[in-house]
Protein backbone atom coordinates (compact mmCIF):
# COMPACT_ATOMS: atom_id res chain seq x y z
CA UNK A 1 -60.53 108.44 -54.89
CA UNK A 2 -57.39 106.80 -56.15
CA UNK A 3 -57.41 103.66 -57.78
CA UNK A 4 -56.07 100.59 -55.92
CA UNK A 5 -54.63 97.10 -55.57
CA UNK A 6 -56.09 96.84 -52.97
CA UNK A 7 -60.02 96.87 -52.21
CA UNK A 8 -59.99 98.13 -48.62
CA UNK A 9 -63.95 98.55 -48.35
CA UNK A 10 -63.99 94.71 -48.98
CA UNK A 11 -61.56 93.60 -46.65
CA UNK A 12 -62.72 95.18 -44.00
CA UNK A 13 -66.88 93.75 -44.65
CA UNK A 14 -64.79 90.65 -45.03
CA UNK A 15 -63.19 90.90 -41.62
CA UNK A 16 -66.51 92.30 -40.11
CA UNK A 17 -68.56 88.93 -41.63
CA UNK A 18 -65.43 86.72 -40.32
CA UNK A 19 -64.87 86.01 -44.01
CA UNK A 20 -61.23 87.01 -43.36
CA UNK A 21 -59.63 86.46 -39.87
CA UNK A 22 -57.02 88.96 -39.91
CA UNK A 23 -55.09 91.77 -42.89
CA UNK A 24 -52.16 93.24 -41.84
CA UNK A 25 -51.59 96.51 -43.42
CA UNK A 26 -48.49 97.54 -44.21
CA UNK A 27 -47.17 101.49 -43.21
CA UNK A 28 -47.00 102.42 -46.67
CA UNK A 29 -50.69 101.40 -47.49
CA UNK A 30 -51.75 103.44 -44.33
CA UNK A 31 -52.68 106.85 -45.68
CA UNK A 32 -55.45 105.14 -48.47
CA UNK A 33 -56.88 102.44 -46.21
CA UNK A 34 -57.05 105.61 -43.83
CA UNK A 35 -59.08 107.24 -46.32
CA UNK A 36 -61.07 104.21 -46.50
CA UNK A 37 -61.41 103.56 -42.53
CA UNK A 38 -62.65 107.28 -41.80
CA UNK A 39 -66.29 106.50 -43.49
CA UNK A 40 -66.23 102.87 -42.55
CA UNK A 41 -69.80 102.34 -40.79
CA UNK A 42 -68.52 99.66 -38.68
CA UNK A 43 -65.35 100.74 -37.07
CA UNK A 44 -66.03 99.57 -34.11
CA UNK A 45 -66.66 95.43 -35.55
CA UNK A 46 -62.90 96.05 -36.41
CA UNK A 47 -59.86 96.05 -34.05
CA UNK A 48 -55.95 96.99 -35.00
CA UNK A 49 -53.06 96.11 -33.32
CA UNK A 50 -50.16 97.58 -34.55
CA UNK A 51 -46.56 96.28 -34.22
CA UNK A 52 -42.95 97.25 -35.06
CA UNK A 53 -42.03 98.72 -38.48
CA UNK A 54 -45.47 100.20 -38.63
CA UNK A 55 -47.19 96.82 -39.49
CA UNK A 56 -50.74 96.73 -38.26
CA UNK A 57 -53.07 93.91 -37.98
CA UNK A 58 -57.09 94.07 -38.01
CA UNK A 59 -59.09 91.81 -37.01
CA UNK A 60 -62.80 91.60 -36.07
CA UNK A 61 -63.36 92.66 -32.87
CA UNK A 62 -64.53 90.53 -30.01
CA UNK A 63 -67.68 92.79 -29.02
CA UNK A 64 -68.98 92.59 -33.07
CA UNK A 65 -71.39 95.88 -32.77
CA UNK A 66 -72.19 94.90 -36.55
């Protein structure tokens, strides 16, 4: 695991709890939060929505299966 700015475990438990509203993730931060997502036990409390320039913007989702 490679160290990071950026804790994306965290931010996504703190989008799940509605801690956090929304992240957006930029493209070049895509390939660790990736790494991050893939194990993530609660992908589906957590919705994306990407946008132009690779941007993408999670958010919990609507049906919370959390």
């Amino acid at each position: 695991m490679t160290n990071s700015s950026m804790d994306f475990t965290r931010i996504l438990d703190e989008l799940r709890t509605g801690v956090k509203s929304e992240f957006t993730l930029e493209a070049e931060n895509f390939p660790e939060f990736f790494e991050v997502w893939r194990s993530y036990p609660y992908q589906n409390a957590i919705v994306g929505e990407a946008h132009q320039g690779g941007k993408i913007t999670y958010r919990k989702s609507d049906e919370d299966n959390a």
